[in-house]
Protein backbone atom coordinates (compact mmCIF):
# COMPACT_ATOMS: atom_id res chain seq x y z
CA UNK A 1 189.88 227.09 96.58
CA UNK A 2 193.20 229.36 97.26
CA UNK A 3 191.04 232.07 98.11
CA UNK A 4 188.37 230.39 100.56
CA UNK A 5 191.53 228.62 102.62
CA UNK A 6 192.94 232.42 102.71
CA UNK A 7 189.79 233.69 103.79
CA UNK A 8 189.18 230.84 106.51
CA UNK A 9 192.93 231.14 107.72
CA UNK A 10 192.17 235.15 108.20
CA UNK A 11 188.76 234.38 110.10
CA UNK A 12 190.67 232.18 112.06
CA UNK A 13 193.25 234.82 113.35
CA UNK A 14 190.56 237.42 114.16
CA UNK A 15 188.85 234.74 116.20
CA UNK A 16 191.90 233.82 118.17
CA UNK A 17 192.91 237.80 118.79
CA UNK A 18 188.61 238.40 120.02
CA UNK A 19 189.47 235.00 122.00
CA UNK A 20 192.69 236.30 123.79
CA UNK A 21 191.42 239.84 124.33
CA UNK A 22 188.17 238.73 125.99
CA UNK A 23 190.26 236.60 128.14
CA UNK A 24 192.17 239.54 129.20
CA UNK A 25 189.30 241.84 129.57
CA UNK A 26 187.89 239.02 132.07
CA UNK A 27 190.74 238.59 133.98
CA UNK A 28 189.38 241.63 136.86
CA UNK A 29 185.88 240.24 137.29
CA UNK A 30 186.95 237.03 137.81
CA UNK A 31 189.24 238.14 140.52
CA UNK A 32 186.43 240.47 141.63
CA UNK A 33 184.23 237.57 142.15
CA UNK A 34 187.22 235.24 144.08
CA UNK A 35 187.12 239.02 146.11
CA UNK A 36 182.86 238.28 147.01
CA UNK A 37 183.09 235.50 148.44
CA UNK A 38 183.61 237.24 152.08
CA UNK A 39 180.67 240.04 150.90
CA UNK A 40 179.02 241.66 147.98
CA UNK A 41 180.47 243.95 145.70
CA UNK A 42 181.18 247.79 146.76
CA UNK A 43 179.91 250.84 144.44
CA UNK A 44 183.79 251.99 144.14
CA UNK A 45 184.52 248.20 143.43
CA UNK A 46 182.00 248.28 140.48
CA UNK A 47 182.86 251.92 139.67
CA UNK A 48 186.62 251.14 138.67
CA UNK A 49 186.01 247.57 137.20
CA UNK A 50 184.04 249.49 134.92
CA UNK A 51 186.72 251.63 134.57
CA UNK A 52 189.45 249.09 134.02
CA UNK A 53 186.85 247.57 131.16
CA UNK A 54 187.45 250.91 129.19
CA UNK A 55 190.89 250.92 129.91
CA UNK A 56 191.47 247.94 128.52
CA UNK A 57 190.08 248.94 125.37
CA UNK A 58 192.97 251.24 124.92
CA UNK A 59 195.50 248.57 125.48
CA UNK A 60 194.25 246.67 122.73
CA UNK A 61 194.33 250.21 120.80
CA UNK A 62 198.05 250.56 122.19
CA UNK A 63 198.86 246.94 121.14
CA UNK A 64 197.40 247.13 117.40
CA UNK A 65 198.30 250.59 116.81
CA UNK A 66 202.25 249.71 117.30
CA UNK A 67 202.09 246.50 115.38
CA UNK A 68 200.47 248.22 112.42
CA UNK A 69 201.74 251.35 112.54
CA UNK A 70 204.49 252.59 114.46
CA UNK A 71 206.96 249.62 114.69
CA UNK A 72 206.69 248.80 110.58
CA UNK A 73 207.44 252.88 109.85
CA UNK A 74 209.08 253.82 112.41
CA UNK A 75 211.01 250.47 114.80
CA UNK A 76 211.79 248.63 111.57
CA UNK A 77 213.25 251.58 109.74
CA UNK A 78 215.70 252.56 112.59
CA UNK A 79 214.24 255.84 113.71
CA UNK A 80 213.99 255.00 117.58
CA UNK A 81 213.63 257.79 118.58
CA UNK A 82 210.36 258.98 116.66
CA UNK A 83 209.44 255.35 117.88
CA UNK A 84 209.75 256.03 121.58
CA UNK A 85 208.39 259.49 121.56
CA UNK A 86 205.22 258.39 119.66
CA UNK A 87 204.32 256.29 122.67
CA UNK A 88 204.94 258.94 124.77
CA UNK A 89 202.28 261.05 123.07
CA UNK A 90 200.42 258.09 122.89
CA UNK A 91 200.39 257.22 127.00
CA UNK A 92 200.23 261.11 127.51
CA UNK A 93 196.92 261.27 125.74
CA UNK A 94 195.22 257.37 127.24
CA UNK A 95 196.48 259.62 131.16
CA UNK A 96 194.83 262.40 129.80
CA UNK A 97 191.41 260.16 128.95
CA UNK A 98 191.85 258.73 132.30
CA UNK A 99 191.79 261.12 134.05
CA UNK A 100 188.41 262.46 132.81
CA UNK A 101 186.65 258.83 132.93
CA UNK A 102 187.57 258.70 136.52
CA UNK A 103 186.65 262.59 137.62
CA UNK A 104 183.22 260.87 135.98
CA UNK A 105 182.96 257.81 137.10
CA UNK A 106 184.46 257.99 140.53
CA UNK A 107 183.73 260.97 143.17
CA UNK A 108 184.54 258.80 146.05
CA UNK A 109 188.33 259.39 146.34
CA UNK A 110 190.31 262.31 144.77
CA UNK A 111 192.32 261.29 140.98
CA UNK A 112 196.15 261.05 141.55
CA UNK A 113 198.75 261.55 138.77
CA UNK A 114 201.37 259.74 140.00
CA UNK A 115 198.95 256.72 140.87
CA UNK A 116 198.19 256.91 137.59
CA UNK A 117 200.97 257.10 135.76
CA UNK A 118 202.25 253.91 137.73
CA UNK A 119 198.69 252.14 137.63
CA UNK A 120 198.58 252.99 133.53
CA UNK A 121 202.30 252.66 132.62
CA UNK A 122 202.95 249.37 133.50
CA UNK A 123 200.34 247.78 131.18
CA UNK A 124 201.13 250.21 128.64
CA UNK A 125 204.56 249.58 128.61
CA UNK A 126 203.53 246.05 128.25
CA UNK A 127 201.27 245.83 125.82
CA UNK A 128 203.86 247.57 123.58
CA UNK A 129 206.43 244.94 124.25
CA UNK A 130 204.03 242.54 123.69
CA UNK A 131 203.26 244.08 120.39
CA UNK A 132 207.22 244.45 119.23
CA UNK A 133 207.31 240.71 119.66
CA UNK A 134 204.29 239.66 117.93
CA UNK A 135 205.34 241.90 115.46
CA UNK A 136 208.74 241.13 114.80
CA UNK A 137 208.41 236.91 115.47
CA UNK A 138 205.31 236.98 112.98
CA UNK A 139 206.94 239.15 110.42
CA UNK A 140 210.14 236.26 110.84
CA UNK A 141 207.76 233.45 110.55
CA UNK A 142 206.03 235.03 107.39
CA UNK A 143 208.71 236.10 105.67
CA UNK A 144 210.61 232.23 106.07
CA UNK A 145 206.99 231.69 104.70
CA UNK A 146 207.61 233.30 101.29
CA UNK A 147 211.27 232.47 101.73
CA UNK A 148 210.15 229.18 101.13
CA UNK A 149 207.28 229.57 98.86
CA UNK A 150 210.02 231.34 96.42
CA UNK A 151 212.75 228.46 96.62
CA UNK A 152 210.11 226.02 95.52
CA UNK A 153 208.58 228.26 92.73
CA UNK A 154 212.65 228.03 91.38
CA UNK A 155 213.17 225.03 91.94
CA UNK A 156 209.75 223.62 89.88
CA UNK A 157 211.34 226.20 87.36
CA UNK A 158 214.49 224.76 86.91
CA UNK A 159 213.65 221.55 87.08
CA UNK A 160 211.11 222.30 84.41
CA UNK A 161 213.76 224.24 82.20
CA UNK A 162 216.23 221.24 82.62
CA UNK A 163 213.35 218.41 81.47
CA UNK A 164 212.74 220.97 78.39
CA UNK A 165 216.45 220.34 77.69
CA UNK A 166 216.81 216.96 77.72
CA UNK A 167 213.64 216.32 75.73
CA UNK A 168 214.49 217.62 72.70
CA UNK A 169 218.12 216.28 72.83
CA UNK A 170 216.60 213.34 73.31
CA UNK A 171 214.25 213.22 70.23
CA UNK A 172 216.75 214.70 68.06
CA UNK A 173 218.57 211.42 68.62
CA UNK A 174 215.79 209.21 67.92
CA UNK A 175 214.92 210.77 64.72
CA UNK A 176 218.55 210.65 63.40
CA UNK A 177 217.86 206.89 63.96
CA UNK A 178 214.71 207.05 61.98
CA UNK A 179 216.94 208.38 58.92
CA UNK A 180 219.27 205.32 58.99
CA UNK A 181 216.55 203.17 58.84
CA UNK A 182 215.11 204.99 55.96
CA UNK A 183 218.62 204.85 54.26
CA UNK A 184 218.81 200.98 55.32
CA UNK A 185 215.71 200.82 53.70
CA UNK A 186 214.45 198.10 56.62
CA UNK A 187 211.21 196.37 57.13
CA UNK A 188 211.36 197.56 60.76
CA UNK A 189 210.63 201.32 60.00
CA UNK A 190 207.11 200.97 60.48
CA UNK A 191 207.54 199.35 64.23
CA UNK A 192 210.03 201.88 64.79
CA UNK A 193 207.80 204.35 64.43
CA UNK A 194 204.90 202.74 66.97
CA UNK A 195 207.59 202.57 69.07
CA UNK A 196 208.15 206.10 68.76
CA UNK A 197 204.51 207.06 69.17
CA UNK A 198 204.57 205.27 71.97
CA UNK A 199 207.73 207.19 73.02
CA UNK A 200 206.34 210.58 72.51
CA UNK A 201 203.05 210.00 74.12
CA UNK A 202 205.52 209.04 77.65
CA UNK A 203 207.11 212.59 76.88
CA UNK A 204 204.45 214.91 76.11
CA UNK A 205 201.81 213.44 78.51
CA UNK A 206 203.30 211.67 81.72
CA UNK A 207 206.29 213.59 82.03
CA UNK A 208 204.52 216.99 83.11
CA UNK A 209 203.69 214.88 86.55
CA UNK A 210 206.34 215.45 89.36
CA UNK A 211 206.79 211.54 89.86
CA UNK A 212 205.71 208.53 87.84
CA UNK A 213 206.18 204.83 88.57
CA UNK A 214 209.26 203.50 88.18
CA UNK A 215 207.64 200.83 85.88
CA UNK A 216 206.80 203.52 83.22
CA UNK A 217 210.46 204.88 83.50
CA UNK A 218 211.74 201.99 82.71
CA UNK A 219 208.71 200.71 79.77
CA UNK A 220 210.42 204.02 78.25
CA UNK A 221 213.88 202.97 78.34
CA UNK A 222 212.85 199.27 76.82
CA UNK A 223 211.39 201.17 74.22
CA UNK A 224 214.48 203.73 73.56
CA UNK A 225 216.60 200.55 73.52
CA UNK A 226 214.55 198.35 71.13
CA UNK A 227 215.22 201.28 68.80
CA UNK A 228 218.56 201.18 69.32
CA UNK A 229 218.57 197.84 68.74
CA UNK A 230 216.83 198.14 65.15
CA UNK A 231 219.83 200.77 63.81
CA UNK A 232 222.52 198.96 65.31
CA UNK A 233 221.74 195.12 64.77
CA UNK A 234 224.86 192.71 65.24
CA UNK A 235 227.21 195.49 65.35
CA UNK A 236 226.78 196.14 68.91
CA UNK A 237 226.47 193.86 71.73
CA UNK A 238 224.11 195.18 74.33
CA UNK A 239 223.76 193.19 77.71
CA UNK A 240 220.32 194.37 79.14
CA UNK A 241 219.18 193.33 82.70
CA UNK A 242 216.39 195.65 84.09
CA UNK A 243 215.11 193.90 87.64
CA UNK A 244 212.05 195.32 88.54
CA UNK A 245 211.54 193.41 91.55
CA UNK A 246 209.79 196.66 93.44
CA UNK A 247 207.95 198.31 90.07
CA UNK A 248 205.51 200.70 92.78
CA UNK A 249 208.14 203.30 93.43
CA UNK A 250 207.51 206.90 91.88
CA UNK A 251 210.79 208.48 90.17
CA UNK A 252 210.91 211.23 88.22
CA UNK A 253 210.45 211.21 84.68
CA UNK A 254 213.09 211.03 81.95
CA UNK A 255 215.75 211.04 85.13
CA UNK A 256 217.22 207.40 83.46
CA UNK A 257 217.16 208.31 80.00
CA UNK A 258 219.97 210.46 79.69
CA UNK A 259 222.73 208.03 81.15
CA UNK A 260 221.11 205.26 78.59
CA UNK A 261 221.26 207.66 75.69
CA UNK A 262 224.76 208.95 76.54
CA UNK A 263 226.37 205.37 76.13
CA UNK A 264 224.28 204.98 72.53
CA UNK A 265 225.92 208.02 71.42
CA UNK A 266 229.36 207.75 72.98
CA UNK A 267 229.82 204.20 73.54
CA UNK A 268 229.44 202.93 69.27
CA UNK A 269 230.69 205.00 66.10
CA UNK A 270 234.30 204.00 65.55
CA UNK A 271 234.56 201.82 68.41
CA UNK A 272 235.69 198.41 67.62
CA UNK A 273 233.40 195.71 69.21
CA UNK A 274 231.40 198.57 70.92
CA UNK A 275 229.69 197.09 74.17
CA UNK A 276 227.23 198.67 76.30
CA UNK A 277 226.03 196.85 79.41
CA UNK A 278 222.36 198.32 81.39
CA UNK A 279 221.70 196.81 84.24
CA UNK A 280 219.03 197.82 87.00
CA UNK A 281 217.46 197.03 90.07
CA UNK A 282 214.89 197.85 92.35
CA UNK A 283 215.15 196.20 95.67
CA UNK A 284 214.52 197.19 99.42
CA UNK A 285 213.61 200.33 98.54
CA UNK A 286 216.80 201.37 96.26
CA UNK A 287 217.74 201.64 93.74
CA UNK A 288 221.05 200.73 91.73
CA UNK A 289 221.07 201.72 87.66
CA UNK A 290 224.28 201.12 86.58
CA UNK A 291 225.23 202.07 83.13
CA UNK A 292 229.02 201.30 81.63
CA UNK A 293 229.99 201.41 77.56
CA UNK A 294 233.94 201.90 75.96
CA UNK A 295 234.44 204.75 74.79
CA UNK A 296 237.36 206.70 72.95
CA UNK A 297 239.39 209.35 74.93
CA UNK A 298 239.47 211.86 71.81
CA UNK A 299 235.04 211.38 71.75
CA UNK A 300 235.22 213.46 74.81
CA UNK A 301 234.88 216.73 72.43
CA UNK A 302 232.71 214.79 70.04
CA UNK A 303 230.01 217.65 69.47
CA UNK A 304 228.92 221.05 71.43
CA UNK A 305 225.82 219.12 72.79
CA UNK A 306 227.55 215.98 74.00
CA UNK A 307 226.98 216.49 77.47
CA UNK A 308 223.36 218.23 78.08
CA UNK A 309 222.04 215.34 79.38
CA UNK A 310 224.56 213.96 81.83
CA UNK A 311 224.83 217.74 83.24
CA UNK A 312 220.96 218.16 83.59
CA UNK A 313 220.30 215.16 85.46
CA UNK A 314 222.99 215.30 87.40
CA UNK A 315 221.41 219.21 88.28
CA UNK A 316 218.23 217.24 88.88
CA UNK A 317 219.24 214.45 91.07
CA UNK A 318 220.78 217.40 93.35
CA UNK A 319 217.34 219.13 94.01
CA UNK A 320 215.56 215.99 93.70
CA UNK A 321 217.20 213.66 96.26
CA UNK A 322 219.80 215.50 97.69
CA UNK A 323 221.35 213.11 100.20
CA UNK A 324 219.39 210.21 99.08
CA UNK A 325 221.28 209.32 96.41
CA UNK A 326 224.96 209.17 95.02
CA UNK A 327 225.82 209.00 91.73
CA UNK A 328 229.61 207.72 90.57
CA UNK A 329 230.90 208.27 86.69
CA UNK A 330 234.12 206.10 86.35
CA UNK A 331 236.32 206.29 83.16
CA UNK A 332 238.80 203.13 83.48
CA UNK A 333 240.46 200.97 80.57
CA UNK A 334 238.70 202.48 78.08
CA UNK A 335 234.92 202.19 79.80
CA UNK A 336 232.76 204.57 80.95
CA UNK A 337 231.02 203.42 83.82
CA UNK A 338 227.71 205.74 85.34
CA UNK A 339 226.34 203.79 88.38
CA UNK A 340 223.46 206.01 90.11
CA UNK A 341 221.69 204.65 93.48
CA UNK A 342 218.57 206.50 94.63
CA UNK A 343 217.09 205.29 98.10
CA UNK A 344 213.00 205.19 98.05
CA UNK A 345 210.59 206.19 100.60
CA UNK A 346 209.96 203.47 102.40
């Protein structure tokens, strides 16, 4: 598929360069013919259209032969003055030709030099204008081309090395959970690990997509917090509201997770009557996730991995959404407070 839209886009620039040229190669018997109207054409008349037709066949030679040759070697690479006395040679040799195709095309009227050099100068000396600025503003536009085409191969590199980070932390977690219920010896092992399943089919097949619905992201986090629920029991109080009033929107994946998992690891332990509070909403196309647990001021250096996932996503919300979102991290009183508001596409 790459290669036929490559090969139509290249058909399609040789048509419009046959397209321009045969509108310039036109241009004298179309004046010619405004020229009849008062009387047919003369011999001489025909004689130097003819002429002009050839000609112009070595301004397109002019045109082509600086935009492929002498302005990449010699224009881009600063050596002017090779540059200038190329086309010299160059117009020397198109007089030169001129001169002969009119001794044989025209016996009429005598062949003057200087007429010549004025008659054939002028469109020569356009046509290799013409040709630095094609030249140069198509180079410009191609190379803001690739420009662009590398930013966005690094950006859906990073963003891919980030997800790869936060994955794993994130599973680590979970199966450290898995081990206290195995130690707990509890009935709810075997839903735990459904719910897991169920977890690691989200990771390994939805996340490779560049958005998902917002109604998966947040079927995940249920799921992350129902097994949260299981290991902690009455020992934590968690105050859940997830409002889904608009579930169509596309977000993308594992961007919530990290915030929810940071205040599971940071927000219990030895806090006394740890409290984490989730609340989200998804309303006129925004959205406000809003994420706030206590913690303890000496948990800031709890372990070397502690912050991976706040970092990453907050890496990933940058190239994501830019301006369209803001994300505020409040540590008041004891409580660490994440609220993140992303603004949809209408």
């Amino acid at each position: 598929m790459q290669l036929n839209f490559t090969s139509s886009k290249k058909q399609q620039r040789i048509a419009l360069h046959v397209l321009v040229w045969a509108a310039l190669f036109s241009l004298p018997y179309i004046f010619a013919l405004q020229a009849e109207e008062g009387g047919p054409r003369s011999e001489l008349v025909s004689k130097i259209l003819y002429l002009n037709t050839v000609m112009n066949v070595f301004w397109a030679l002019t045109f082509y032969l600086n935009t492929l040759v002498l302005i990449p070697r010699l224009l881009y690479k600063r050596k002017i003055g090779f540059f200038v006395v190329a086309n010299i040679i160059l117009l020397t040799g198109i007089l030169f030709i001129n001169q002969w195709l009119y001794s044989f095309l025209i016996t009429e009227q005598p062949y003057s030099f200087s007429k010549a050099i004025i008659f054939n100068g002028v469109p020569f000396l356009f046509f290799v204008l013409i040709g630095i600025t094609f030249k140069t503003v198509s180079d410009r536009i191609r190379m803001e081309r690739v420009t662009k085409e590398h930013e966005s191969e690094n950006l859906k590199t990073e963003l891919s090395f980030l997800r790869s980070q936060i994955s794993p932390h994130f599973l680590f977690n979970v199966l450290n959970n898995m081990v206290a219920l195995v130690r707990m010896k509890s009935e709810e092992l075997e839903p735990t690990i459904l719910k897991l399943s169920s977890l690691m089919q989200y990771m390994l097949y939805e996340t490779d997509e560049e958005k998902v619905l917002l109604k998966s992201e947040v079927d995940y986090l249920r799921s992350y917090i129902d097994l949260q629920k299981l290991r902690f029991g009455d020992r934590l109080a968690l105050n859940i509201n997830l409002d889904l009033t608009e579930d169509w929107h596309a977000i993308e994946p594992m961007l919530l997770i990290p915030f929810v998992e940071n205040a599971f690891k940071h927000g219990t332990g030895m806090i006394e009557d740890p409290v984490i509070d989730i609340s989200l909403q998804a309303l006129d196309n925004q959205l406000t996730f809003r994420v706030k647990n206590k913690y303890l001021e000496e948990d800031k250096a709890k372990d070397k991995v502690s912050g991976i996932g706040l970092a990453n996503v907050q890496r990933r919300l940058e190239l994501l959404y830019g301006k369209n979102h803001s994300l505020d991290i409040d540590t008041t009183d004891a409580w660490f407070t994440v609220t993140l508001k992303l603004a949809f596409e209408p």
